[in-house]
Protein backbone atom coordinates (compact mmCIF):
# COMPACT_ATOMS: atom_id res chain seq x y z
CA UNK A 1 -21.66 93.41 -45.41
CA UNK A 2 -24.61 90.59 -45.45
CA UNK A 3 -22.97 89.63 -41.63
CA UNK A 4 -22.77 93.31 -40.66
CA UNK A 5 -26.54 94.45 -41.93
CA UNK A 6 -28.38 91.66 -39.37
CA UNK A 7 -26.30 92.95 -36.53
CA UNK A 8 -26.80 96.95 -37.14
CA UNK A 9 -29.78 96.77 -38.69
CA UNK A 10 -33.60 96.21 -37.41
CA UNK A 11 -35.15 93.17 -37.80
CA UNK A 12 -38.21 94.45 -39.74
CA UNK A 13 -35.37 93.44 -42.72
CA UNK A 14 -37.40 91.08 -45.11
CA UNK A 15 -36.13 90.53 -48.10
CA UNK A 16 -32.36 90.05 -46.74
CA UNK A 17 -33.23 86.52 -45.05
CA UNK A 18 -34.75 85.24 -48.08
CA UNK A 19 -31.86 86.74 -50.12
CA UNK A 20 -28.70 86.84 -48.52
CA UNK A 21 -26.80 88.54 -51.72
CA UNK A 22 -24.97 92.26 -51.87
CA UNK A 23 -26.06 93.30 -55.01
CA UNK A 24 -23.17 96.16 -56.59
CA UNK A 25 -23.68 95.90 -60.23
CA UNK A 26 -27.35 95.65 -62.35
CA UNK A 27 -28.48 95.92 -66.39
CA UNK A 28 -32.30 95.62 -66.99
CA UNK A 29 -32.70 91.97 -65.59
CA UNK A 30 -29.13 90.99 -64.61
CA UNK A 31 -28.03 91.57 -61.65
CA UNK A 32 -24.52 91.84 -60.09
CA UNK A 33 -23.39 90.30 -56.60
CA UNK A 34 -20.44 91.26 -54.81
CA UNK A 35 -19.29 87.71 -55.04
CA UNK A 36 -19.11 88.20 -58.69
CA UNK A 37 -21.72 86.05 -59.12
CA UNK A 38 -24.84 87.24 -61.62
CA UNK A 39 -28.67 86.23 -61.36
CA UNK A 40 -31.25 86.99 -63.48
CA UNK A 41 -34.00 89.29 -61.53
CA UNK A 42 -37.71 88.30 -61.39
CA UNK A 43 -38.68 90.29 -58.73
CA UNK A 44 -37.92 93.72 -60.30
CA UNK A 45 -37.63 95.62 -57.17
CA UNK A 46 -41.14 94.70 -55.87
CA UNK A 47 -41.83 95.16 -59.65
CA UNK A 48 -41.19 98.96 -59.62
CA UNK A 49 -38.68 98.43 -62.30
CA UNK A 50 -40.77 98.26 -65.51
CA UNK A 51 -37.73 98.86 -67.63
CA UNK A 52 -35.05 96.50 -65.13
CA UNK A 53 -31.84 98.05 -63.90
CA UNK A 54 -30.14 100.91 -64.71
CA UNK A 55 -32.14 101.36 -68.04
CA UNK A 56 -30.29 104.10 -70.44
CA UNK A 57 -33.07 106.16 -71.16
CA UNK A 58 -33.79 106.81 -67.25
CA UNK A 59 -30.51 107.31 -66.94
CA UNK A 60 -29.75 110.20 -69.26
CA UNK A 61 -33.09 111.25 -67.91
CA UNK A 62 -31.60 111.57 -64.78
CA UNK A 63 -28.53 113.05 -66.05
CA UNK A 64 -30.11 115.83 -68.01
CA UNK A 65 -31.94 117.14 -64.54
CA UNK A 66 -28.37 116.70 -62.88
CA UNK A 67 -26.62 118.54 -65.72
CA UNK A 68 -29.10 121.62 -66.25
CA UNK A 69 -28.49 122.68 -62.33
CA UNK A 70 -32.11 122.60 -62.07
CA UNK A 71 -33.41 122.58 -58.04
CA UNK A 72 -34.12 118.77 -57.72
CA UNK A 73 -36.68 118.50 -54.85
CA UNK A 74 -39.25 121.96 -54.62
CA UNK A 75 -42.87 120.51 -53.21
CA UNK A 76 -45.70 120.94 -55.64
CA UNK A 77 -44.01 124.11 -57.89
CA UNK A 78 -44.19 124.02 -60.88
CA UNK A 79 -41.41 123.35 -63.02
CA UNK A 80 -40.30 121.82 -66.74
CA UNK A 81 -39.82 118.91 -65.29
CA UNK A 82 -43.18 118.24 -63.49
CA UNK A 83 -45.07 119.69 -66.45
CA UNK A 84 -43.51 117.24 -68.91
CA UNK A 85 -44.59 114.30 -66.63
CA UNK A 86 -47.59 115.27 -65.97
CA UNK A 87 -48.04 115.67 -70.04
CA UNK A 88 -46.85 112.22 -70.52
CA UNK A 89 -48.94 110.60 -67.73
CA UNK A 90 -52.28 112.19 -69.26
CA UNK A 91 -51.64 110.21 -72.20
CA UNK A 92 -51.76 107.52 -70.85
CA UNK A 93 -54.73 107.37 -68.60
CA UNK A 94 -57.84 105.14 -69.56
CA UNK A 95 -60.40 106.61 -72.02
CA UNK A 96 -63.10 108.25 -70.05
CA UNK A 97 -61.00 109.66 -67.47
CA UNK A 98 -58.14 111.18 -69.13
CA UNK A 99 -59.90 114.43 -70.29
CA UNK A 100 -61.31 114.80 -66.94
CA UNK A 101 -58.15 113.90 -64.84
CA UNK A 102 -56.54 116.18 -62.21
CA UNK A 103 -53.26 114.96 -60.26
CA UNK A 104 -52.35 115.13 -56.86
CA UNK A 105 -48.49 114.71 -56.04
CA UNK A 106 -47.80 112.81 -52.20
CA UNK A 107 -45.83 111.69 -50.42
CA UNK A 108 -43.66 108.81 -52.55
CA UNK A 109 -44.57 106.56 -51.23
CA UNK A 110 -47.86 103.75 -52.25
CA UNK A 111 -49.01 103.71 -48.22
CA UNK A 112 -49.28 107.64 -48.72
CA UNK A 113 -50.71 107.49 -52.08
CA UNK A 114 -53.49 105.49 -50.63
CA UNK A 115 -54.21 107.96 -47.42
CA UNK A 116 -54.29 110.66 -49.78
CA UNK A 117 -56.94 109.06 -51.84
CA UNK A 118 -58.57 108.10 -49.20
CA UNK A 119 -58.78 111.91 -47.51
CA UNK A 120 -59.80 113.18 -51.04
CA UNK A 121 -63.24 110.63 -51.10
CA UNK A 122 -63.88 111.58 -47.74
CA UNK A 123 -63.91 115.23 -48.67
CA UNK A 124 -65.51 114.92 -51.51
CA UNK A 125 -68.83 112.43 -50.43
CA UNK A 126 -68.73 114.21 -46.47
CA UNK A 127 -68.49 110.06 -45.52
CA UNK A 128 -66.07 108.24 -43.68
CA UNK A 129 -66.31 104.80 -44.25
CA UNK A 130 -64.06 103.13 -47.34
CA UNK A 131 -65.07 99.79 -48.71
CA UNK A 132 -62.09 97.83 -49.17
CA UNK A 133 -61.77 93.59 -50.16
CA UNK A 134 -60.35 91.18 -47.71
CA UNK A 135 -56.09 90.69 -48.73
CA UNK A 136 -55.42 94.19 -50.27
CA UNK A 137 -52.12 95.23 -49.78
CA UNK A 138 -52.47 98.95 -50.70
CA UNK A 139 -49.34 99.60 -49.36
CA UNK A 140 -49.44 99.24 -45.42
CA UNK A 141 -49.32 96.13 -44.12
CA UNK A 142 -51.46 94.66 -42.22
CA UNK A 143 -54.44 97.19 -43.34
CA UNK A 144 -55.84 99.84 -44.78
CA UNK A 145 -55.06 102.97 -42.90
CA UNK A 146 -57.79 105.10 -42.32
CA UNK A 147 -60.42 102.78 -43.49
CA UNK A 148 -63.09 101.06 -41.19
CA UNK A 149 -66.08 99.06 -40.94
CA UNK A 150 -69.82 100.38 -39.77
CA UNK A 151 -69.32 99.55 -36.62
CA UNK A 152 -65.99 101.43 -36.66
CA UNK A 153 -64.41 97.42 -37.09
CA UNK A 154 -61.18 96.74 -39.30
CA UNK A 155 -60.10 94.67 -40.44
CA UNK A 156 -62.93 91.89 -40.35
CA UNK A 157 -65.04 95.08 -42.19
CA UNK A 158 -63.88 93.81 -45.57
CA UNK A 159 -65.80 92.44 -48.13
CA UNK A 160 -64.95 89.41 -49.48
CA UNK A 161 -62.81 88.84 -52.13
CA UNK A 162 -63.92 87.01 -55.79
CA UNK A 163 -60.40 85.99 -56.15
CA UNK A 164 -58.70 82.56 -56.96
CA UNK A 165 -58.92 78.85 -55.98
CA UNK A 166 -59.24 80.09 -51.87
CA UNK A 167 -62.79 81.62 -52.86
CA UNK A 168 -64.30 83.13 -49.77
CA UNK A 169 -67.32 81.75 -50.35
CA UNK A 170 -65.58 78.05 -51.32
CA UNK A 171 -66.53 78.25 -54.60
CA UNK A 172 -64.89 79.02 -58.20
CA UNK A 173 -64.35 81.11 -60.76
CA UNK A 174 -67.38 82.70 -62.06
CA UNK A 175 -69.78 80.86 -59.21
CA UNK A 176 -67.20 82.72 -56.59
CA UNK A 177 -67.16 86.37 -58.17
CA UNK A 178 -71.01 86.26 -58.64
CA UNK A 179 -71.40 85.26 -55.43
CA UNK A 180 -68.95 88.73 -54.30
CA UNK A 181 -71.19 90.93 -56.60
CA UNK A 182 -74.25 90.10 -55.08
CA UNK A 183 -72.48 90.43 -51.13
CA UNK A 184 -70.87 93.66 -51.95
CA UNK A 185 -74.32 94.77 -53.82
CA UNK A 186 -76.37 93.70 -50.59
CA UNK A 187 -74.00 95.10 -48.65
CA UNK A 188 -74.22 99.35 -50.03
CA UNK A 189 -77.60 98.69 -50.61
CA UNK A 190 -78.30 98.14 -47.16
CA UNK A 191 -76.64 102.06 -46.01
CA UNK A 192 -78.79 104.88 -46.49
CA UNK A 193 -77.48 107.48 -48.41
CA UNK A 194 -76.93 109.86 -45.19
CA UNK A 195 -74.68 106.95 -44.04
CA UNK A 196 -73.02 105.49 -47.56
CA UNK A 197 -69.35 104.58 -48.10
CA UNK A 198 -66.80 107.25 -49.26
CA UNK A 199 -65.50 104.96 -51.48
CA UNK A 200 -64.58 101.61 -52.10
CA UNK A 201 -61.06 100.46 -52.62
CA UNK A 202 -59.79 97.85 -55.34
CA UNK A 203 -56.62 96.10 -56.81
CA UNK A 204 -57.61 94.67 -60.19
CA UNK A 205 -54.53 92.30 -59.09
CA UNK A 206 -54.20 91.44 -55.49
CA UNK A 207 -50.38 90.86 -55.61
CA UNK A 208 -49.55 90.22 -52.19
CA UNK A 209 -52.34 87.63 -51.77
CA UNK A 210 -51.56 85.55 -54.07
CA UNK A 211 -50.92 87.28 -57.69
CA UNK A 212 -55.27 87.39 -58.00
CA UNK A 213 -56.49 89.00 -60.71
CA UNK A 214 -59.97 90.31 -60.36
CA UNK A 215 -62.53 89.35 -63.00
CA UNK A 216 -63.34 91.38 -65.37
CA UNK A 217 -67.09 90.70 -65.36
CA UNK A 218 -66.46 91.18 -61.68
CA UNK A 219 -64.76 94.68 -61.76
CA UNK A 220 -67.60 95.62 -64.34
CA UNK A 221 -70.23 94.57 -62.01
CA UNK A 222 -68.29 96.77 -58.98
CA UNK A 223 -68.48 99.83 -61.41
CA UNK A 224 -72.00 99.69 -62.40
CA UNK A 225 -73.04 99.50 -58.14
CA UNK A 226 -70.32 102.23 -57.01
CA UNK A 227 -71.77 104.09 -59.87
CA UNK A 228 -75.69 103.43 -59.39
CA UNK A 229 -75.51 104.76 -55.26
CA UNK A 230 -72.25 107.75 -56.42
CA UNK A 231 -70.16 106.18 -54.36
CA UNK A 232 -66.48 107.04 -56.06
CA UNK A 233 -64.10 103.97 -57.10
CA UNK A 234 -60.83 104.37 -55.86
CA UNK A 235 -58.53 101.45 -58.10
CA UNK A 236 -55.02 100.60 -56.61
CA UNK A 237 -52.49 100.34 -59.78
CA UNK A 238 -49.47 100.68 -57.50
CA UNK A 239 -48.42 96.97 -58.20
CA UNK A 240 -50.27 96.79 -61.48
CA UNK A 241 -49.52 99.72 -63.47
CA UNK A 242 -47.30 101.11 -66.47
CA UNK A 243 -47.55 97.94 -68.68
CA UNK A 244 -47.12 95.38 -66.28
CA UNK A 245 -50.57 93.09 -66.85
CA UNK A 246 -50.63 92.96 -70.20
CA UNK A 247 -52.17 96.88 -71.15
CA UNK A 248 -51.05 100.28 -69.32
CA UNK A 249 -53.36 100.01 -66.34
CA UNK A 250 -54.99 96.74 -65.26
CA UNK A 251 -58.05 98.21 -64.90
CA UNK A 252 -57.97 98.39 -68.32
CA UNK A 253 -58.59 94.57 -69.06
CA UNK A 254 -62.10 95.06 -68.04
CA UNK A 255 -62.88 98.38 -69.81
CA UNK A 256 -63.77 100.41 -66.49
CA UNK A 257 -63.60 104.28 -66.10
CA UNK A 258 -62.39 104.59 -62.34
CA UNK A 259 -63.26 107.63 -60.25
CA UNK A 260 -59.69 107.67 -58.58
CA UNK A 261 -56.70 105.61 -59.20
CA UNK A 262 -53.60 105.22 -57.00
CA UNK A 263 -50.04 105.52 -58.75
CA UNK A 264 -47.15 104.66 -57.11
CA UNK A 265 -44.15 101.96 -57.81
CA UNK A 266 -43.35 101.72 -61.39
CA UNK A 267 -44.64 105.34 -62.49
CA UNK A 268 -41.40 106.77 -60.58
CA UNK A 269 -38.85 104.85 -63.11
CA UNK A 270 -36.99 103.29 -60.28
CA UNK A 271 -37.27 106.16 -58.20
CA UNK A 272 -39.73 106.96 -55.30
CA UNK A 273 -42.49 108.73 -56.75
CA UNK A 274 -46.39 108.48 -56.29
CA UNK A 275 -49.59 110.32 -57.60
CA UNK A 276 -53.24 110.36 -57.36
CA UNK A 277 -55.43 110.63 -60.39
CA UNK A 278 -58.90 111.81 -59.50
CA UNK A 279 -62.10 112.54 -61.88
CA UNK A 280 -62.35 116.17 -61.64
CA UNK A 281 -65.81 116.31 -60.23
CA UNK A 282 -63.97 114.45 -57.36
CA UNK A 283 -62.07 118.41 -57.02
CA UNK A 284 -62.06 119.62 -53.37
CA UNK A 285 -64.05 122.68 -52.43
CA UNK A 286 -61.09 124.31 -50.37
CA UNK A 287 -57.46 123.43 -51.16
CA UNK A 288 -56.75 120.58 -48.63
CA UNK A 289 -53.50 120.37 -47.31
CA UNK A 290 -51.16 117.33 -48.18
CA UNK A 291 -48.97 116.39 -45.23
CA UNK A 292 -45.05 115.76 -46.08
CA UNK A 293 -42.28 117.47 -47.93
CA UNK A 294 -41.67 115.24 -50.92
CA UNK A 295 -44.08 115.73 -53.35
CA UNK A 296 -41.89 117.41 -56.09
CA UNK A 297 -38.60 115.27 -56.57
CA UNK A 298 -36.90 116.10 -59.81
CA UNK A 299 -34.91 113.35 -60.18
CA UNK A 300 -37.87 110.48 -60.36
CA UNK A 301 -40.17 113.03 -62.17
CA UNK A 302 -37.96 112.69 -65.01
CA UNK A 303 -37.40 109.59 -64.77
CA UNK A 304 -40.62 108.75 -64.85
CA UNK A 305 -41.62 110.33 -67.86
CA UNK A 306 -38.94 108.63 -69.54
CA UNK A 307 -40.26 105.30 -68.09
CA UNK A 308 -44.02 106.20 -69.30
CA UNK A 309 -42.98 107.20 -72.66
CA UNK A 310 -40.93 104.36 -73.52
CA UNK A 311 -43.14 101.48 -72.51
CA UNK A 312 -45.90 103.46 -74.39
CA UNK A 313 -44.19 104.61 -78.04
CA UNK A 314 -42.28 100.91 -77.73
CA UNK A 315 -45.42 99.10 -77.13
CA UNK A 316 -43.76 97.20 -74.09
CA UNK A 317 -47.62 96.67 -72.74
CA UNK A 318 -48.17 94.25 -75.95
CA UNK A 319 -45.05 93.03 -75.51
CA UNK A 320 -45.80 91.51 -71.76
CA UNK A 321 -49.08 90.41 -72.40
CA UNK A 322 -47.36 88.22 -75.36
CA UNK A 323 -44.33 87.17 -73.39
CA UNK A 324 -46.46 86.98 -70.59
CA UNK A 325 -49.39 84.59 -71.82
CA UNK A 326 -46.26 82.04 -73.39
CA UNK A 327 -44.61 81.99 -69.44
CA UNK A 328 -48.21 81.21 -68.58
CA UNK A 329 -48.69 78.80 -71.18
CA UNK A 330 -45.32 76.80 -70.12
CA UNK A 331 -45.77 77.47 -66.25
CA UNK A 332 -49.15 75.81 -66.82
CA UNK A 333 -47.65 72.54 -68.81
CA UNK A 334 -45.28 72.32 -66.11
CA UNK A 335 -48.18 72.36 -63.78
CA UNK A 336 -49.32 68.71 -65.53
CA UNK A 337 -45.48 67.77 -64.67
CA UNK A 338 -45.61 68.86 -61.21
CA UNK A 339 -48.43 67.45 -58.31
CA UNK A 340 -47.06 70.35 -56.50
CA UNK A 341 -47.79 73.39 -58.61
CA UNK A 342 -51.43 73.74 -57.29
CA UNK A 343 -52.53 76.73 -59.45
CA UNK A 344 -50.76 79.16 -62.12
CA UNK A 345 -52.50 82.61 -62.57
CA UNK A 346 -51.38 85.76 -63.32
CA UNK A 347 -51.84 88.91 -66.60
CA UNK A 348 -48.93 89.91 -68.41
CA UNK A 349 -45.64 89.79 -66.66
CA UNK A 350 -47.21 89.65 -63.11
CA UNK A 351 -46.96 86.16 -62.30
CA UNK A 352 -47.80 83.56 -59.55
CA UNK A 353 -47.16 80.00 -59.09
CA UNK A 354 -48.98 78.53 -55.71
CA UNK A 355 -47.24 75.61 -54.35
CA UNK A 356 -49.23 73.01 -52.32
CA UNK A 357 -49.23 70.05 -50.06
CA UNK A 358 -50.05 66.17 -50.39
CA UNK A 359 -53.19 66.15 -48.18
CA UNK A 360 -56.57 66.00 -48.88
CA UNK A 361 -58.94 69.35 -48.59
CA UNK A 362 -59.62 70.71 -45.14
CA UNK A 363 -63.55 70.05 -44.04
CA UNK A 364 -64.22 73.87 -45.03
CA UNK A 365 -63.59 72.46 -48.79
CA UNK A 366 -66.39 69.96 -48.78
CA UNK A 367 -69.25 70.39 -50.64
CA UNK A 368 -71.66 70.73 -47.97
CA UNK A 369 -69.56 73.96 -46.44
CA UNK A 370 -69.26 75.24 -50.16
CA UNK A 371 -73.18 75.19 -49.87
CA UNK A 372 -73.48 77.25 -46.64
CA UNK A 373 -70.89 79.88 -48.26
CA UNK A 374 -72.68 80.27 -50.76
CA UNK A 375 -76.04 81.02 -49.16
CA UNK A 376 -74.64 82.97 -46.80
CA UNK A 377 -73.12 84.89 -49.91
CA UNK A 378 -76.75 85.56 -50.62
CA UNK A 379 -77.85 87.34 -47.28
CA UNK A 380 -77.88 90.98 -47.42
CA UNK A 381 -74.86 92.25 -45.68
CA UNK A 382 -75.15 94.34 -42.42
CA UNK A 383 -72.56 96.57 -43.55
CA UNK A 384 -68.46 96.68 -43.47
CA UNK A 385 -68.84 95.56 -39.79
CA UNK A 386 -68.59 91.82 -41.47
CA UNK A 387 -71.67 89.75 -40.71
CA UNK A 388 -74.56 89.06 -43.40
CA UNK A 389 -78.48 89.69 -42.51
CA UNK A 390 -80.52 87.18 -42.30
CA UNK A 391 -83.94 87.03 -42.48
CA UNK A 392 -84.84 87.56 -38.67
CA UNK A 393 -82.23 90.11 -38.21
CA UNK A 394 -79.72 87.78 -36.64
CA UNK A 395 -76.23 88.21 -37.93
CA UNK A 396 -74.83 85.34 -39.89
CA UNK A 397 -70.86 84.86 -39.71
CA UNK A 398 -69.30 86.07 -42.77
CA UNK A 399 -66.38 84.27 -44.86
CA UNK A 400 -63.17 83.69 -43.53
CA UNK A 401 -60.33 86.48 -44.60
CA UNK A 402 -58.57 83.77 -45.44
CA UNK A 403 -60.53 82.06 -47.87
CA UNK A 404 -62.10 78.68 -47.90
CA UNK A 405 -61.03 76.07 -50.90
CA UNK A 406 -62.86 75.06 -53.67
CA UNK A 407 -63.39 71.04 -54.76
CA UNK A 408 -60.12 69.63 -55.01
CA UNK A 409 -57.63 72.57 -54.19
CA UNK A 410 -54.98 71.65 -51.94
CA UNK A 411 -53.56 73.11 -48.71
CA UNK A 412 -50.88 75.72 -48.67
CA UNK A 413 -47.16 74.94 -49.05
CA UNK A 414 -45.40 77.56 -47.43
CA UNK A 415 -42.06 76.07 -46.44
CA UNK A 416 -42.22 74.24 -50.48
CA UNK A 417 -42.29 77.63 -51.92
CA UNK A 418 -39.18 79.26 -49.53
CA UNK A 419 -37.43 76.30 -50.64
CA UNK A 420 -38.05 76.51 -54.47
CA UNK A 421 -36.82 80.14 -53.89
CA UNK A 422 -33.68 79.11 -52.36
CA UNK A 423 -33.31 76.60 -55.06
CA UNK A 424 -34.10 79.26 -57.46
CA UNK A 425 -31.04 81.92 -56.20
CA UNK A 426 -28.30 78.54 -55.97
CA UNK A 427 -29.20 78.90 -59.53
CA UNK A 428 -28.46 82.61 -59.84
CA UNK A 429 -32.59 83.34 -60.46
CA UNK A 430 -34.10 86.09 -58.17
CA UNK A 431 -37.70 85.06 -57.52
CA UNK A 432 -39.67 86.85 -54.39
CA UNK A 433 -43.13 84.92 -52.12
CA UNK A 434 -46.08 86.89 -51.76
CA UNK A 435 -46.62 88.80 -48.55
CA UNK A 436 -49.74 87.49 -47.35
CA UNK A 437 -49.93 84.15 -49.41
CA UNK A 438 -46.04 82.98 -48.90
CA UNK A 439 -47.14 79.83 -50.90
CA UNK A 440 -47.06 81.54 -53.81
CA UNK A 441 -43.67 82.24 -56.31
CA UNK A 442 -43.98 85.42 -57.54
CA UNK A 443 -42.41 86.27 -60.77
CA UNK A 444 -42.25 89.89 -61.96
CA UNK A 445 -39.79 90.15 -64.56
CA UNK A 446 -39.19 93.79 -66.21
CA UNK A 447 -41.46 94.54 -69.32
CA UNK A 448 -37.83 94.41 -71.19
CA UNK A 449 -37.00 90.51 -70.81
CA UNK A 450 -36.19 88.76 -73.85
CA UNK A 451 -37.20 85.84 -75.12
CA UNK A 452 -34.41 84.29 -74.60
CA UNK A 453 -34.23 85.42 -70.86
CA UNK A 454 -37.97 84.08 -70.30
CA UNK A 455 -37.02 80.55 -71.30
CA UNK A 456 -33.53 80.90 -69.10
CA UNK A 457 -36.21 82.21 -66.12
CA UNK A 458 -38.51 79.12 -66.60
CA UNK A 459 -35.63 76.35 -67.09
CA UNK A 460 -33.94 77.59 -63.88
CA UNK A 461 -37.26 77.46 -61.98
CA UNK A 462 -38.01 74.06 -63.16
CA UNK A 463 -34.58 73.23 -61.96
CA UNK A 464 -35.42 74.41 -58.31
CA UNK A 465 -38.84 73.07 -58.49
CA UNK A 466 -37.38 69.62 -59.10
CA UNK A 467 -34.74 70.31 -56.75
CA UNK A 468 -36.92 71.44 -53.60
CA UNK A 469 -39.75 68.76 -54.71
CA UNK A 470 -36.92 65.92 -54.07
CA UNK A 471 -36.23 67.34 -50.84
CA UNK A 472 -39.69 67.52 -49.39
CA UNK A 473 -41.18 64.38 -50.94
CA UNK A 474 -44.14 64.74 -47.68
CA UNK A 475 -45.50 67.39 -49.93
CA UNK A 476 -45.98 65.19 -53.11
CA UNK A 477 -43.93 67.32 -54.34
CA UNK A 478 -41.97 65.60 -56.87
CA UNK A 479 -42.48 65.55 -61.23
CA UNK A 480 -44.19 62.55 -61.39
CA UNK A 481 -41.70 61.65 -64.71
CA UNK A 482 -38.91 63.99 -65.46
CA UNK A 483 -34.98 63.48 -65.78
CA UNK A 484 -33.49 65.41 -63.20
CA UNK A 485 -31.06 68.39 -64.12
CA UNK A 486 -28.00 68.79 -62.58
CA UNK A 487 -28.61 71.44 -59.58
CA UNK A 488 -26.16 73.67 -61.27
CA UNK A 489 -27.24 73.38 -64.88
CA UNK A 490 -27.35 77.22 -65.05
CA UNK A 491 -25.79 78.63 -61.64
CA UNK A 492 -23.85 81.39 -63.84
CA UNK A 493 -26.15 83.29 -65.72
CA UNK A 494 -23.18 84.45 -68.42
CA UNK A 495 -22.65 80.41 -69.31
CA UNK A 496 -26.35 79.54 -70.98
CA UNK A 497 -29.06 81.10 -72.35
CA UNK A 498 -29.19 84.81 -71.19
């Protein structure tokens, strides 16, 4: 089948070439290969699988639907089914918005989720023009759709992004997201009201740059401008929600009331499903019209409200902030271990390791072009058209998309990480590479691992970190002192620790 699929089969394929396995049997995080070979699953089906494989209370959700000859796909009727999700969902929507919240079913998908959000800002503010930070994935790759700069740019219209050891503005931490407050601030400050944003668009994790969680005091400051010039706050949870960071939805971490948030991935319970939450003074004036046929599928409405209600009345949000922050804690010893792990980061069970090379930082790293990022950080922006205002009117450059580094941070070790996830699967450990960032391991286990499984997930990585570090010793890569492990220490997940 794996030799049939490349020759029948586009080539827009991705996850196939990084792993070549027919999958025919799977229990919450083991998984089955035709070869009757098992592996342990970190990347969760993109990480829509809060609850892993084939979990038993989704199933005899499913089977309920399937046994009470109940339509399974009517668009937007309602129906027990829809009404019982909905019911479920509402409970567990951040304080401040949940007695306010209205949903909108969409199409099932997280790049329709977002246009639908999108139209309903538009609608609602009579603007066009959506705000959005430089490496969102919100679901379509390579961009936004729909959104633009003022000057009708995209994607160079994005603000920057306050995110991670590749700072925009070359700096870190708290330095780097004050320096993103006061560009985006600058930035809506400078459009009249006749000619403001509709809304602007957030992840409070940017997974597919990198695994970059926003900071809090960051995400605060973005809610106090939106709120100050009414310009709605649209957050993206379709990577981050139902438990996965650590709390229900990410943006709870920093204690922000969004105007809008986008559901899709995990709220479906393995199924295709997707939903936007809106503020209900966000309500259109006329119905509006939502394009495509699936908006009412049976099947992964009841699964989902199985999925919702066990993660919430099992407390499986606690639980992957606490298994979560002990990965972290060893990921980051192993760090000390390893010259090649360049950065760990992550909340909860959404984790990334970035893998880097040998060399010393590019000139953009120095100190002196940290300095001119960071005054250009503080020139008013001339809008989402991507240049900064300076005080003669000229238009300064603004920072690269892809991020300057900061001090001592290391280049980018793309071909490191595909090798430490090939190393990883000869091991029988499923691990996936961020999109946009394909430096950077991305582990998202389901909110159901065990302990036991987390320490099997973290010995077999070591195992293919040593491995791949041995074989690319350019990248001064290797554990600097560390017995190596046999390369097939745990290759059968059914002989050690799972």
């Amino acid at each position: 089948m794996s030799r049939r699929q490349p020759a029948r089969e586009s080539a827009a394929r991705t996850y196939p070439r990084a792993l070549p396995i027919v999958p025919v049997r799977a229990r919450g995080l083991t998984v089955e290969g035709a070869d009757g070979r098992r592996y342990l699953d970190c990347l969760s089906g993109a990480g829509t699988l809060a609850l892993g494989h084939n979990h038993p209370v989704v199933l005899e959700a499913i089977r309920e639907v399937l046994d009470s000859g109940a339509p399974l796909h009517v668009p937007d009727l309602a129906t027990p089914v829809e009404d019982a999700f909905v019911t479920e969902l509402r409970r567990t929507l951040p304080a401040g918005l949940a007695d306010h919240a209205r949903v909108q079913f969409c199409g099932p998908s997280a790049t329709e989720a977002v246009d639908a959000a999108v139209a309903l800002v538009r609608e609602a503010t009579g603007h066009t023009r959506i705000v959005s930070l430089t490496g969102a994935g919100h679901g379509t790759p390579p961009d936004v759709r729909g959104t633009e700069g003022e000057s009708g740019q995209s994607p160079d219209g994005r603000r920057p992004s306050p995110l991670g050891t590749r700072c925009p503005f070359g700096l870190a931490g708290a330095d780097g997201a004050e320096s993103a407050v006061r560009w985006t601030e600058a930035a809506l400050s400078a459009s009249s009201a006749a000619a403001g944003p509709a809304g602007m668009l957030v992840e409070p994790v940017h997974g597919e740059c990198g695994v970059l969680p926003a900071p809090d005091a960051w995400m605060r400051a973005t809610r106090r401008i939106t709120a100050a010039r009414s310009i709605p706050l649209v957050v993206d949870e379709t990577q981050t929600g139902v438990g996965r960071t650590g709390v229900f939805w990410a943006v709870e971490h920093s204690g922000v009331t969004p105007d809008v948030m986008i559901l899709s991935g995990a709220i479906g319970g393995s199924l295709p499903l997707a939903a936007v939450i809106h503020h209900d003074d966000l309500a259109p004036r006329r119905p509006v019209a939502v394009p495509g046929p699936f908006r009412g599928n049976q099947l992964a409405l009841a699964a989902g409200t199985a999925t919702l209600a066990h993660v919430r009345e099992h407390g499986l949000a606690e639980r992957a902030a606490t298994i979560g922050s002990r990965m972290l804690s060893r990921l980051r010893s192993l760090a000390r271990e390893f010259p090649c792990i360049g950065d760990v980061r992550g909340r909860g069970l959404m984790i990334g390791v970035e893998l880097v090379g040998a060399s010393e930082p590019s000139e953009a790293s120095t100190p002196s072009k940290a300095s001119e990022a960071a005054q250009a950080a503080d020139s008013p922006a001339a809008g989402d058209a991507g240049g900064a205002t300076r005080p003669g009117g000229a238009i300064a450059p603004p920072p690269s998309p892809e991020g300057r580094v900061h001090g001592t941070a290391r280049p980018a070790a793309p071909e490191l990480a595909a090798a430490v996830q090939r190393e990883c699967l000869r091991r029988g450990l499923i691990v996936g590479l961020a999109r946009r960032s394909p430096s950077v391991v991305r582990l998202l286990p389901p909110l159901t691992i065990t302990d036991e499984q987390a320490s099997a997930v973290l010995d077999r990585l070591t195992d293919a970190l040593t491995a791949a570090a041995h074989a690319h010793p350019r990248e001064d890569a290797r554990p600097s002192s560390r017995p190596d492990r046999q390369p097939d220490d745990h290759a059968t997940p059914g002989r050690s620790r799972t």
